[in-house]
PDB file of N, CA and C in Angstrom:
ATOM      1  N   UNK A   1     -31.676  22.563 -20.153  1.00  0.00           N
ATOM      2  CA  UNK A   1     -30.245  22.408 -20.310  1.00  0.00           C
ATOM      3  C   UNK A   1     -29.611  21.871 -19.030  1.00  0.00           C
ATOM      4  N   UNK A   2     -29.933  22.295 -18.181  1.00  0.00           N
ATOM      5  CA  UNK A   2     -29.228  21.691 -16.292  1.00  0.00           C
ATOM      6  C   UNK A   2     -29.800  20.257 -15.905  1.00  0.00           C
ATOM      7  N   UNK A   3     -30.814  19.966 -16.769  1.00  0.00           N
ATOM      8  CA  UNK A   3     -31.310  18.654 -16.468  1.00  0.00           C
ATOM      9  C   UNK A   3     -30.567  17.747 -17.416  1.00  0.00           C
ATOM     10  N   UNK A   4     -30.437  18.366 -18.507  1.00  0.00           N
ATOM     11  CA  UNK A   4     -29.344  17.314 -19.350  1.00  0.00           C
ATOM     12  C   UNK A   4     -28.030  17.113 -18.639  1.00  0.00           C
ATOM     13  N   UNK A   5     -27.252  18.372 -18.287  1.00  0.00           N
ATOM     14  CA  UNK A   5     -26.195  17.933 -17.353  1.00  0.00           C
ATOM     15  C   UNK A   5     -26.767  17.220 -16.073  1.00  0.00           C
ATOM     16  N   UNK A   6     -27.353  17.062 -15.424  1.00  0.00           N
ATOM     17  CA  UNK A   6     -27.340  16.562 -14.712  1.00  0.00           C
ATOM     18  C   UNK A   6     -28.143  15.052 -14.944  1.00  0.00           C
ATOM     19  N   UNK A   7     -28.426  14.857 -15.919  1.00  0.00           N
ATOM     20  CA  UNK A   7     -29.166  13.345 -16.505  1.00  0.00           C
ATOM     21  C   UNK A   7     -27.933  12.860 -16.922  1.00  0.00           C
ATOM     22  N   UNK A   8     -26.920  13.257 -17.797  1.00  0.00           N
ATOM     23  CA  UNK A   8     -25.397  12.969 -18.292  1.00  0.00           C
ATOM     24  C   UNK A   8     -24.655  12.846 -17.088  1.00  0.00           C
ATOM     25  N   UNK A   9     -24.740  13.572 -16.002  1.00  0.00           N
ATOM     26  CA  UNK A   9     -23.655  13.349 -14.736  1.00  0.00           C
ATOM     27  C   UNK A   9     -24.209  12.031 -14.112  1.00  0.00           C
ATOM     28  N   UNK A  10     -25.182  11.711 -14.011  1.00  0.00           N
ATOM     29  CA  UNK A  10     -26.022  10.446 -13.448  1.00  0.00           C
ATOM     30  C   UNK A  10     -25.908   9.139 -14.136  1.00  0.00           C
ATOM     31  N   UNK A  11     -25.870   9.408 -15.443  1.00  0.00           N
ATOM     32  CA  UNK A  11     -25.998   8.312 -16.417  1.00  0.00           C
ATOM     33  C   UNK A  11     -24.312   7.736 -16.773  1.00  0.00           C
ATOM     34  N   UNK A  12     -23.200   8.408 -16.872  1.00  0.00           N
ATOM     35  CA  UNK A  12     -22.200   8.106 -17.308  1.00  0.00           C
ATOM     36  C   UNK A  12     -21.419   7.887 -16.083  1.00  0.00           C
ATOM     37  N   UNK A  13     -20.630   6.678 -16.863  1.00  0.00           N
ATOM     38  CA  UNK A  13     -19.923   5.604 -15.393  1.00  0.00           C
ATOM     39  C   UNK A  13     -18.287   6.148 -15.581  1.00  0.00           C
ATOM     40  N   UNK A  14     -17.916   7.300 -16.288  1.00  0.00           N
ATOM     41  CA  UNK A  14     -16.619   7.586 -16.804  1.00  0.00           C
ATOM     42  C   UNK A  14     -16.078   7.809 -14.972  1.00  0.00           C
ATOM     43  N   UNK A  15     -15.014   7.558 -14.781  1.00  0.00           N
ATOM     44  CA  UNK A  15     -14.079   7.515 -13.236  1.00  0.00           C
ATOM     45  C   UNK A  15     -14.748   6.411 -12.072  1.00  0.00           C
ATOM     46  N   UNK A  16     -15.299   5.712 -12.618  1.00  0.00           N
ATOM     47  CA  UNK A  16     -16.340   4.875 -11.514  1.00  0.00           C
ATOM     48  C   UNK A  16     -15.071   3.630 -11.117  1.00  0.00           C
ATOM     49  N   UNK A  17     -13.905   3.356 -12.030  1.00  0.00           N
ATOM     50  CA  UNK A  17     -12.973   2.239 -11.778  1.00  0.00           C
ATOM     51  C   UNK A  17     -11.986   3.327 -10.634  1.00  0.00           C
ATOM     52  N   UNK A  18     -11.892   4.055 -11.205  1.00  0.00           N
ATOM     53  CA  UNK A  18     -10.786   4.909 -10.278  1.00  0.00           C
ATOM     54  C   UNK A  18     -11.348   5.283  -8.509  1.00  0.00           C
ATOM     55  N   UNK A  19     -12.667   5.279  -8.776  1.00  0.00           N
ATOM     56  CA  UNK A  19     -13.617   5.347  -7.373  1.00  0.00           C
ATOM     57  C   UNK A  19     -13.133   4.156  -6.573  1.00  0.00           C
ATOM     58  N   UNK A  20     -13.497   2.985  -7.412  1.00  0.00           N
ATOM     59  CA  UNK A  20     -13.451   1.855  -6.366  1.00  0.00           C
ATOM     60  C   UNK A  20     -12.293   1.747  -5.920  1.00  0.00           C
ATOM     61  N   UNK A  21     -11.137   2.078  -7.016  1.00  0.00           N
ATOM     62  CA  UNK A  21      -9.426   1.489  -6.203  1.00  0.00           C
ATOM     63  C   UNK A  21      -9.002   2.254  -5.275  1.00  0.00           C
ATOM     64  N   UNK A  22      -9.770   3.617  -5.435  1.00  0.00           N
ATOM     65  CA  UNK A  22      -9.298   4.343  -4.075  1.00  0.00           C
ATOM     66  C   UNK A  22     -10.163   4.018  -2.763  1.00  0.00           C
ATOM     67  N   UNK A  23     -11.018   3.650  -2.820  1.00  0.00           N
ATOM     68  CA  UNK A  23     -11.862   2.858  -1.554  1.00  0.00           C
ATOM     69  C   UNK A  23     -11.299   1.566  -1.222  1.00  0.00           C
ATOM     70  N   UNK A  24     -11.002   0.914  -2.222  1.00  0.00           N
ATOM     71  CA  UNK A  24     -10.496  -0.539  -1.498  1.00  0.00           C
ATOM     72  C   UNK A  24      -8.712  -0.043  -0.962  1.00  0.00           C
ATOM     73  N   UNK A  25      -8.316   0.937  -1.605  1.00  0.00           N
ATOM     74  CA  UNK A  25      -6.907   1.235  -1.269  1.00  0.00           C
ATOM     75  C   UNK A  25      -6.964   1.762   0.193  1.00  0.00           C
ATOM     76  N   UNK A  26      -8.185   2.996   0.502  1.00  0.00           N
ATOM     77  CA  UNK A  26      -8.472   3.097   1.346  1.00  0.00           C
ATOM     78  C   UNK A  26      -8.712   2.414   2.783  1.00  0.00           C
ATOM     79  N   UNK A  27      -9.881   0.985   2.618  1.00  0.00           N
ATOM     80  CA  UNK A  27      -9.485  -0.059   3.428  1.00  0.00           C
ATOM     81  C   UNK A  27      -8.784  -0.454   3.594  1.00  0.00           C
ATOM     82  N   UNK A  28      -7.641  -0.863   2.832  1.00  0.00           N
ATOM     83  CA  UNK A  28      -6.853  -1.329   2.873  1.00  0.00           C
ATOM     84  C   UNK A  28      -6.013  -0.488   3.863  1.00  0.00           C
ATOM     85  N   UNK A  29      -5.600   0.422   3.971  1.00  0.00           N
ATOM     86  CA  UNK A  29      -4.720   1.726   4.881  1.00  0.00           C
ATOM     87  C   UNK A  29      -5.368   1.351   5.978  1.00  0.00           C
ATOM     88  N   UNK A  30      -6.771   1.477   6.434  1.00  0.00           N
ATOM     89  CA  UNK A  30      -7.814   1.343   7.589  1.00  0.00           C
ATOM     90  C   UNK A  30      -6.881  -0.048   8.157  1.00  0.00           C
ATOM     91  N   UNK A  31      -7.192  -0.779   7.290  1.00  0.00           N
ATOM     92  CA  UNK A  31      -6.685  -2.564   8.501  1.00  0.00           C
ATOM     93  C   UNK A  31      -5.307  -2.523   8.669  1.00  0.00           C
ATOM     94  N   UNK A  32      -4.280  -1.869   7.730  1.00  0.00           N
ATOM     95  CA  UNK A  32      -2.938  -1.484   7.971  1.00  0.00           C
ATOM     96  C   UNK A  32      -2.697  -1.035   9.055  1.00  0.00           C
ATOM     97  N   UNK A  33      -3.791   0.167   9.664  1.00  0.00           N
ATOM     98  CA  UNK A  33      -3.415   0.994  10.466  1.00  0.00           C
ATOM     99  C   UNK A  33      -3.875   0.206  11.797  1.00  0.00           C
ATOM    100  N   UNK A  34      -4.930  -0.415  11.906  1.00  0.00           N
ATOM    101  CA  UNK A  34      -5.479  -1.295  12.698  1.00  0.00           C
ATOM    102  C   UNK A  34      -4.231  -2.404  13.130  1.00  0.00           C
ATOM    103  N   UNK A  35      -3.813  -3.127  12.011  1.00  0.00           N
ATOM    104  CA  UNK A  35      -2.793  -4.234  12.660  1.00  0.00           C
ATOM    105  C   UNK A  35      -1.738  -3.500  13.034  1.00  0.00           C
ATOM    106  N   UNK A  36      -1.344  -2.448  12.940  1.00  0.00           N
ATOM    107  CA  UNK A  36       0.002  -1.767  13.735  1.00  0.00           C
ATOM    108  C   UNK A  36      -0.267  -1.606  14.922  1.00  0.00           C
ATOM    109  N   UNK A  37      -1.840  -0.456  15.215  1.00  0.00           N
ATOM    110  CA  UNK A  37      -2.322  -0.329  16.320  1.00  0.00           C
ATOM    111  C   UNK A  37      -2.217  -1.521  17.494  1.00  0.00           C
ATOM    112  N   UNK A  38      -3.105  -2.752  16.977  1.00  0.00           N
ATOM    113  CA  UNK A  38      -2.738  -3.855  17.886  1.00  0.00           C
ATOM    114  C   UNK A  38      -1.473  -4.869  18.054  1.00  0.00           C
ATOM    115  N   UNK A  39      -0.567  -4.413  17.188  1.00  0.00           N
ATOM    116  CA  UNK A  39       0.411  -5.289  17.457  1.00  0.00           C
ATOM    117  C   UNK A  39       1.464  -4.633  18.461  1.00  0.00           C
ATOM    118  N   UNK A  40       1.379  -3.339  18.519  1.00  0.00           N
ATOM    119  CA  UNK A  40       1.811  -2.500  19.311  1.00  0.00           C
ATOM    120  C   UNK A  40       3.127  -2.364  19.943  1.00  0.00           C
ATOM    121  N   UNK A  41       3.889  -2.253  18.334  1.00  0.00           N
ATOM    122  CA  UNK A  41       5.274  -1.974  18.188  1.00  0.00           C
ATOM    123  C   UNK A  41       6.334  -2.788  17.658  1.00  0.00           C
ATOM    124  N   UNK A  42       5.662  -4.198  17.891  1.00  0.00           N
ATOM    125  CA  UNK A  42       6.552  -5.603  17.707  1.00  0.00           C
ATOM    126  C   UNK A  42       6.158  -5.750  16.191  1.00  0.00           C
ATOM    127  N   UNK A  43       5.438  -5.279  15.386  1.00  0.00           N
ATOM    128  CA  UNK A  43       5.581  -5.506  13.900  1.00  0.00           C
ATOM    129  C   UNK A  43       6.449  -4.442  13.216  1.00  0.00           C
ATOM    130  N   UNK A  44       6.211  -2.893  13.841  1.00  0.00           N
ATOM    131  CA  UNK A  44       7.181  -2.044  13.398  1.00  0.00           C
ATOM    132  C   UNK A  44       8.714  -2.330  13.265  1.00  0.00           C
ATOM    133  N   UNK A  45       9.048  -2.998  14.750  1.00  0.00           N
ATOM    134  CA  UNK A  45      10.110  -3.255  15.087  1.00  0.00           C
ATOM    135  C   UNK A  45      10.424  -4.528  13.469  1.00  0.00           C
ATOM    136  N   UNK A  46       9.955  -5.339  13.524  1.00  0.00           N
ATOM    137  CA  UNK A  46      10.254  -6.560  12.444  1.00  0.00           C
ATOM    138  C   UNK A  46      10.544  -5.597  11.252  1.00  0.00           C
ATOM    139  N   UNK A  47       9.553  -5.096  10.448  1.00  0.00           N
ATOM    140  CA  UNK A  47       9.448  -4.100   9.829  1.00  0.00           C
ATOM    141  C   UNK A  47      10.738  -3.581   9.361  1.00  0.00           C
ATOM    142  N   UNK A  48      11.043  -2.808  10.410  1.00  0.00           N
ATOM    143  CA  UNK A  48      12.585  -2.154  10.255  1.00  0.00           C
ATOM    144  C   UNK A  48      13.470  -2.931  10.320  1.00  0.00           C
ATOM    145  N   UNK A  49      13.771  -3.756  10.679  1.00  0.00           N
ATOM    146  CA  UNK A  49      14.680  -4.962  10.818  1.00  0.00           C
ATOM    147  C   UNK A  49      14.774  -5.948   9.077  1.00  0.00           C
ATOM    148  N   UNK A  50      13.536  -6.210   8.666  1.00  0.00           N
ATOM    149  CA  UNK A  50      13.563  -6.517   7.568  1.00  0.00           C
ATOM    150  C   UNK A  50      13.984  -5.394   6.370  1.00  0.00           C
ATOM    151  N   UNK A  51      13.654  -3.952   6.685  1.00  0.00           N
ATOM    152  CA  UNK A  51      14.205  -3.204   5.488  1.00  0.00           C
ATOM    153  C   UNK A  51      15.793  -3.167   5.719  1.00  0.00           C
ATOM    154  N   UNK A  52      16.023  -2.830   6.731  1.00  0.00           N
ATOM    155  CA  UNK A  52      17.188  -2.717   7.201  1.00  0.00           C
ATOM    156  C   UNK A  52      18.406  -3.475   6.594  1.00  0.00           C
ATOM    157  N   UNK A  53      17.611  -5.087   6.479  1.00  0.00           N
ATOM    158  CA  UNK A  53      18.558  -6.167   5.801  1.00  0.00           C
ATOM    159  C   UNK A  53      18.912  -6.623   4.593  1.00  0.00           C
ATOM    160  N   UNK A  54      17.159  -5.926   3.903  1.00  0.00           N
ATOM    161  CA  UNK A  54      17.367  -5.574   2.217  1.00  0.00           C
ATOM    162  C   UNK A  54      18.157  -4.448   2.064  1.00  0.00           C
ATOM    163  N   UNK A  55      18.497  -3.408   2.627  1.00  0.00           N
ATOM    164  CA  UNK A  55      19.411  -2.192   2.495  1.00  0.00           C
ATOM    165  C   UNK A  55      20.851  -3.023   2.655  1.00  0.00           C
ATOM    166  N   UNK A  56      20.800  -3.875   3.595  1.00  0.00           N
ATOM    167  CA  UNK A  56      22.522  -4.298   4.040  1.00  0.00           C
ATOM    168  C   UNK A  56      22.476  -4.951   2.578  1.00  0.00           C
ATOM    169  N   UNK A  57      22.142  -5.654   1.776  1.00  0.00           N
ATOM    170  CA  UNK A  57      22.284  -6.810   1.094  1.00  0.00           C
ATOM    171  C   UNK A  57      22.012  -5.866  -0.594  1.00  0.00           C
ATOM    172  N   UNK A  58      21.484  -5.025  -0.635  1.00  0.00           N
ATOM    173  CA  UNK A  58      21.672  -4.151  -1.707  1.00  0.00           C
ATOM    174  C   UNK A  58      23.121  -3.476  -1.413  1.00  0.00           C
ATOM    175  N   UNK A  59      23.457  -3.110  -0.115  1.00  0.00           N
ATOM    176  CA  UNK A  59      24.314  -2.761  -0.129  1.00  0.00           C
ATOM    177  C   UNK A  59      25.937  -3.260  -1.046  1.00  0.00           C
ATOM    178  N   UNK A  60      25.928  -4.358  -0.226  1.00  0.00           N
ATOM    179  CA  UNK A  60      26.470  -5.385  -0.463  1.00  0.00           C
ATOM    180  C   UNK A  60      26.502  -5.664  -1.991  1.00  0.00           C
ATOM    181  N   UNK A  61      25.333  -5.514  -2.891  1.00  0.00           N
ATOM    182  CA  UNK A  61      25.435  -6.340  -4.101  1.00  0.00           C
ATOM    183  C   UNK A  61      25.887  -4.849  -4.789  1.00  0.00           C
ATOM    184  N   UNK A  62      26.061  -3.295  -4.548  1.00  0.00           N
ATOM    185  CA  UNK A  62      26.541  -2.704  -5.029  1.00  0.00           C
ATOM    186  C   UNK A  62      28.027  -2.470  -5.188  1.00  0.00           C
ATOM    187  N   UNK A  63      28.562  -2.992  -3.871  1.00  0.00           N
ATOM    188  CA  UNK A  63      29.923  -3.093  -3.748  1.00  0.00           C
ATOM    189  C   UNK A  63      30.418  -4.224  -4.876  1.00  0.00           C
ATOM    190  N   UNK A  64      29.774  -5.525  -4.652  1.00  0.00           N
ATOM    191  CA  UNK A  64      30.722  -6.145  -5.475  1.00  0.00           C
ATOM    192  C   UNK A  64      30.547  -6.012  -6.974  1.00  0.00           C
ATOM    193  N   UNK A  65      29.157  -5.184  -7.473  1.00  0.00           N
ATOM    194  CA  UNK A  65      29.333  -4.955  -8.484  1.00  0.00           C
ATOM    195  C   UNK A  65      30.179  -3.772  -9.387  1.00  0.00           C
ATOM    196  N   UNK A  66      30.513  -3.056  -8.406  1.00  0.00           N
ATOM    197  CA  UNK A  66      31.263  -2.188  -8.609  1.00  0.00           C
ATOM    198  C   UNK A  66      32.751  -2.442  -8.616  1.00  0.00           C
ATOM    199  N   UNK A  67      33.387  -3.478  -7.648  1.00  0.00           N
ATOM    200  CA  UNK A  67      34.485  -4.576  -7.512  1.00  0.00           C
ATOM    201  C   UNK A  67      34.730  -4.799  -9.238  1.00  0.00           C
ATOM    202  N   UNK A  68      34.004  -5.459  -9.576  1.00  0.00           N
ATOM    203  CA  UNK A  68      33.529  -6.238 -10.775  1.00  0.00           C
ATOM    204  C   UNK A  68      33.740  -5.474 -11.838  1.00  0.00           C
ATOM    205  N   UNK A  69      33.091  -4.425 -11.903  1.00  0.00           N
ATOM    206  CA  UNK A  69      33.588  -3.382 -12.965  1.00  0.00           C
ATOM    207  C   UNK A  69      34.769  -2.789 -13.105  1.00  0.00           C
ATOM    208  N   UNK A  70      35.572  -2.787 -11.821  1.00  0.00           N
ATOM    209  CA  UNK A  70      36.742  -1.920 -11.653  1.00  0.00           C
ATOM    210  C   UNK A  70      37.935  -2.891 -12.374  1.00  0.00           C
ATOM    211  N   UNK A  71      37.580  -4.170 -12.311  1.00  0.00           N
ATOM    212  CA  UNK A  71      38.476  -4.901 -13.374  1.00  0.00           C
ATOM    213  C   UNK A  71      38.162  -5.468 -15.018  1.00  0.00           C
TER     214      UNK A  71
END
């Protein structure tokens, strides 16, 4: 009986897609963390500067849509 489970745990590929996306997601974090490391502050800095300007500009498109509604 323990050899069948364990011939069935060996043989069946059920979660084997979910394995790989978390390994390549994984690398992926690894070289993320790597190009921050060496850029060493000047991408963070961009970074924030670019969210910063999608926040101003959402901002922005909430106001006038709200403008917009109020008439």
């Amino acid at each position: 009986m323990i050899w069948k489970c364990i011939k069935r745990f060996t043989q069946e590929e059920d979660g084997q897609g979910i394995t790989e996306y978390a390994c390549v997601l994984a690398f992926v974090c690894l070289l993320v963390l790597v190009v921050f490391e060496f850029s060493q502050g000047s991408l963070a800095f961009a970074l924030s500067q670019s969210v910063s300007s999608m926040v101003g500009q959402l901002d922005r498109l909430n106001l006038a849509t709200d403008a917009a509604n109020a008439t």
